[in-house]
N, C-alpha and C. Protein backbone atom coordinates (compact mmCIF):
# COMPACT_ATOMS: atom_id res chain seq x y z
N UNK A 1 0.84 -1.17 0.00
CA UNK A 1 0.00 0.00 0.00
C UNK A 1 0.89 1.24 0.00
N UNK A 2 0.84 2.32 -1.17
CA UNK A 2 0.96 3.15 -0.93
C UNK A 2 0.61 4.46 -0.53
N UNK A 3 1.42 5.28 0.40
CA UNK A 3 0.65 6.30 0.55
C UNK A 3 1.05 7.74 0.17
N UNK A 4 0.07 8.68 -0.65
CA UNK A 4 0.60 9.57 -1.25
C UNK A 4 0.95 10.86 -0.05
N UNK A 5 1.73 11.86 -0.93
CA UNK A 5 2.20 13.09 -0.20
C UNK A 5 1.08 13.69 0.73
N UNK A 6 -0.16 14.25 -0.13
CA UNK A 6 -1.34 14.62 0.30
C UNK A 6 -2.26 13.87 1.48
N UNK A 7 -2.33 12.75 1.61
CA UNK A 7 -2.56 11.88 2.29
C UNK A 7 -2.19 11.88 3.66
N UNK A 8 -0.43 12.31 3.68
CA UNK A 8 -0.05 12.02 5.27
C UNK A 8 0.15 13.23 5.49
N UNK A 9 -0.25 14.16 4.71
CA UNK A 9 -0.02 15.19 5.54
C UNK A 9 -1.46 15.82 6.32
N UNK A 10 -2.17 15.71 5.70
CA UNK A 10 -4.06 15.32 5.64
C UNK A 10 -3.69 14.53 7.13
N UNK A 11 -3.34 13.59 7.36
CA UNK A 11 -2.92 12.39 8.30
C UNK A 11 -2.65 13.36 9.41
N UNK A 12 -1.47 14.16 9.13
CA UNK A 12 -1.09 14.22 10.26
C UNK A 12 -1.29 15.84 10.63
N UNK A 13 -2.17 16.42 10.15
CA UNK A 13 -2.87 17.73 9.94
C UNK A 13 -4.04 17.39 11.41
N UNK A 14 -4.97 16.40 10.82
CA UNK A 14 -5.85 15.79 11.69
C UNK A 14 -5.71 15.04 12.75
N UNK A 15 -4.31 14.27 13.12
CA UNK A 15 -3.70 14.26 14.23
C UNK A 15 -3.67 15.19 15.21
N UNK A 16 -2.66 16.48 14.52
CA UNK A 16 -2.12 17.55 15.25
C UNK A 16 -3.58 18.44 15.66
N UNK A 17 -4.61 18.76 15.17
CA UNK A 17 -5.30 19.17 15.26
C UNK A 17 -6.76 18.39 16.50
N UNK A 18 -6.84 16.93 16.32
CA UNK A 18 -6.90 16.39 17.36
C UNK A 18 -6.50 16.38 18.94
N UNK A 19 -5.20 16.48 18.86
CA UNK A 19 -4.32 16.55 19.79
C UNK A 19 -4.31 17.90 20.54
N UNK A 20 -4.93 18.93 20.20
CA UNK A 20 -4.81 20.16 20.18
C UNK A 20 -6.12 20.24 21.19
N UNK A 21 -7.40 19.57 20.38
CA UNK A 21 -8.63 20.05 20.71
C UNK A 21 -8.60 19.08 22.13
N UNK A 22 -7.82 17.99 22.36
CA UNK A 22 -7.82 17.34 23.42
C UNK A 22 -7.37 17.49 24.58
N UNK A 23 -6.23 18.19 24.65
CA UNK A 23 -5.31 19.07 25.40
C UNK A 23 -6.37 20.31 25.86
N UNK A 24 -6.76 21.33 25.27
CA UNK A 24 -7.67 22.25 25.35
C UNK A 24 -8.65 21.62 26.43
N UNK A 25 -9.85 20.04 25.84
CA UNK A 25 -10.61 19.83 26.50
C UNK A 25 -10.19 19.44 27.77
N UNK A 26 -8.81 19.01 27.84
CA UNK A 26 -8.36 18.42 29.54
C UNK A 26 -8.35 19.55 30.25
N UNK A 27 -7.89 20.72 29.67
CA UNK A 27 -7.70 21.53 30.74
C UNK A 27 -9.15 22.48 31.10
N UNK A 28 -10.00 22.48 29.94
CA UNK A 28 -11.16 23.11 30.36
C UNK A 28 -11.63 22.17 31.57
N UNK A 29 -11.79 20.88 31.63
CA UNK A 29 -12.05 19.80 32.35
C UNK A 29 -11.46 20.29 34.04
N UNK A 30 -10.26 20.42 33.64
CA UNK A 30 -9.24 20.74 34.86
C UNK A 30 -10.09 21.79 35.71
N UNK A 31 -9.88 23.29 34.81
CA UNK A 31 -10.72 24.00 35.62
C UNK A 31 -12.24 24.50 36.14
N UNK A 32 -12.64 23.49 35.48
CA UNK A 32 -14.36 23.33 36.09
C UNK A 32 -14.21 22.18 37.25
N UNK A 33 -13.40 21.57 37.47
CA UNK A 33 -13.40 20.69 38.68
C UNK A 33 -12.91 21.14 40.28
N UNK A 34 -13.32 21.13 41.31
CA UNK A 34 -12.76 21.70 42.25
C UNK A 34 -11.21 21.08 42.51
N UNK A 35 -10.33 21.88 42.87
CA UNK A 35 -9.17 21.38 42.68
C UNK A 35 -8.24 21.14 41.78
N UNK A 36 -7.36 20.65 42.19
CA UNK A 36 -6.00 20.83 40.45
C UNK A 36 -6.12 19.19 40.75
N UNK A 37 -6.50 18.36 39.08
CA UNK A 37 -6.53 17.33 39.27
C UNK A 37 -4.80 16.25 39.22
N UNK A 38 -4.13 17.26 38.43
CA UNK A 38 -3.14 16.71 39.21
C UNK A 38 -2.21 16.58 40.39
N UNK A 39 -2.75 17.43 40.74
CA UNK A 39 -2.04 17.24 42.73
C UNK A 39 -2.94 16.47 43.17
N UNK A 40 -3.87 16.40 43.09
CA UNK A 40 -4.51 14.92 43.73
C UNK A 40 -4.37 13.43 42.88
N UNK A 41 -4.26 13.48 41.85
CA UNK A 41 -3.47 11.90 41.35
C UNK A 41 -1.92 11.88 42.04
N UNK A 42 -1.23 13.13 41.56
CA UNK A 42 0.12 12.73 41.96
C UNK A 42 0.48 12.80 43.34
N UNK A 43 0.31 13.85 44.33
CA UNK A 43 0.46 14.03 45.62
C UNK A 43 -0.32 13.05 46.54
N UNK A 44 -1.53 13.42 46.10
CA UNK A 44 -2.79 12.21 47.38
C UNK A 44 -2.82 11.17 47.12
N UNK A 45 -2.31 10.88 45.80
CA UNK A 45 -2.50 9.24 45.67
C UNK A 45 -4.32 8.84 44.82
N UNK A 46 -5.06 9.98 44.59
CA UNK A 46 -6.22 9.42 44.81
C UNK A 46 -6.97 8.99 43.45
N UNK A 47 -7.21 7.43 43.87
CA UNK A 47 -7.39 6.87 42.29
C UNK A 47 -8.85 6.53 41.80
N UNK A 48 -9.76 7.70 42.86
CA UNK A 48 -11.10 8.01 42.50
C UNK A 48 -10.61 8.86 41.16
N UNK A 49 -9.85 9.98 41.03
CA UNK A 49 -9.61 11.31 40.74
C UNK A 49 -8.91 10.76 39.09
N UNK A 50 -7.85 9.93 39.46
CA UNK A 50 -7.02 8.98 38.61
C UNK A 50 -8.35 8.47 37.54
N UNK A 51 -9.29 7.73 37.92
CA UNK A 51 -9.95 6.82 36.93
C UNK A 51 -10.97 8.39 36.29
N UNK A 52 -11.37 9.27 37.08
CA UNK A 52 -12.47 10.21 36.48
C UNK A 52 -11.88 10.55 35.34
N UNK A 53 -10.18 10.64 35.95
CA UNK A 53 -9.47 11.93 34.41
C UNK A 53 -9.54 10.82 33.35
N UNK A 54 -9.17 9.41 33.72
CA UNK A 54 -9.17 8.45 32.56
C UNK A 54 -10.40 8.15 31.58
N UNK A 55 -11.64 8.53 32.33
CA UNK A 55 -12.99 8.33 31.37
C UNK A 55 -13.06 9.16 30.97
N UNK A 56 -12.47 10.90 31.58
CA UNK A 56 -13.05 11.81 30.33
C UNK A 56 -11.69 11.72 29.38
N UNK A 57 -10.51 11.45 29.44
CA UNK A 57 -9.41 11.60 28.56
C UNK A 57 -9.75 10.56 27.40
N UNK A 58 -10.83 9.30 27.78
CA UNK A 58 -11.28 8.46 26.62
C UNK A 58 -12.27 9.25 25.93
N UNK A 59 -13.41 9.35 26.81
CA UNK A 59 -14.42 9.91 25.81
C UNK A 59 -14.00 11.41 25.32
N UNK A 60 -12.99 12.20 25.41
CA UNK A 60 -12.42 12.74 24.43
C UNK A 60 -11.61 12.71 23.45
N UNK A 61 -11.15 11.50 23.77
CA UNK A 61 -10.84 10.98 22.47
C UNK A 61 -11.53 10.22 21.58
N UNK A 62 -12.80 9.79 22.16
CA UNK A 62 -13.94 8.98 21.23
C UNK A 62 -14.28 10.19 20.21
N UNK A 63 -14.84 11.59 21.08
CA UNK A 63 -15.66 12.84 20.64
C UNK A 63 -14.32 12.99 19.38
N UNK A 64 -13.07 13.56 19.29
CA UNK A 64 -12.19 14.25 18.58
C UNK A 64 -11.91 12.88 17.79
N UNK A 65 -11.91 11.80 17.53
CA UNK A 65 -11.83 10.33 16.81
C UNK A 65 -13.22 10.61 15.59
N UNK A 66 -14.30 10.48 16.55
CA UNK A 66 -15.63 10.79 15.82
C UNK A 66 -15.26 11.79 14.77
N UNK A 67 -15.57 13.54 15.20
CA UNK A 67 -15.32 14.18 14.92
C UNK A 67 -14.41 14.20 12.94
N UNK A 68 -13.42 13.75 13.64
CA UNK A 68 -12.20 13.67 12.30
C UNK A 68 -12.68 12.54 11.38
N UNK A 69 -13.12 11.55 11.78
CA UNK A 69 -14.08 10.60 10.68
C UNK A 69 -15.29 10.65 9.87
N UNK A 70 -15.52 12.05 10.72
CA UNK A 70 -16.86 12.18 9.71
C UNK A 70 -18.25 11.63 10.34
């Protein structure tokens, strides 16, 4: 399989641009939550806090996955 010029850059246009809108959504995330969620994963240990950031860090990547597929 080949892949043309246009293609990976398309590729990695929609990557970078992904990556962007995901970063953005963590931290909007961050500051609507009481507290800085990483001093409580890293300092407290607390892996209530740990699994919350992990379901929204998926389902933003489901939303920005969706999104770029159409």
């Amino acid at each position: 399989m080949i892949i043309s010029l246009p293609t990976l850059l398309n590729s990695l246009v929609y990557a970078g641009i992904g990556i962007v809108v995901f970063v953005v959504g963590f931290v909007i995330l961050d500051l609507l939550t009481p507290g800085k969620l990483w001093e409580e994963i890293r300092d407290k240990q607390n892996v209530a806090v740990a699994q919350f950031a992990g379901a929204i860090a998926i389902a933003l990547g489901i939303i920005v996955a969706a999104a770029i597929h159409g």
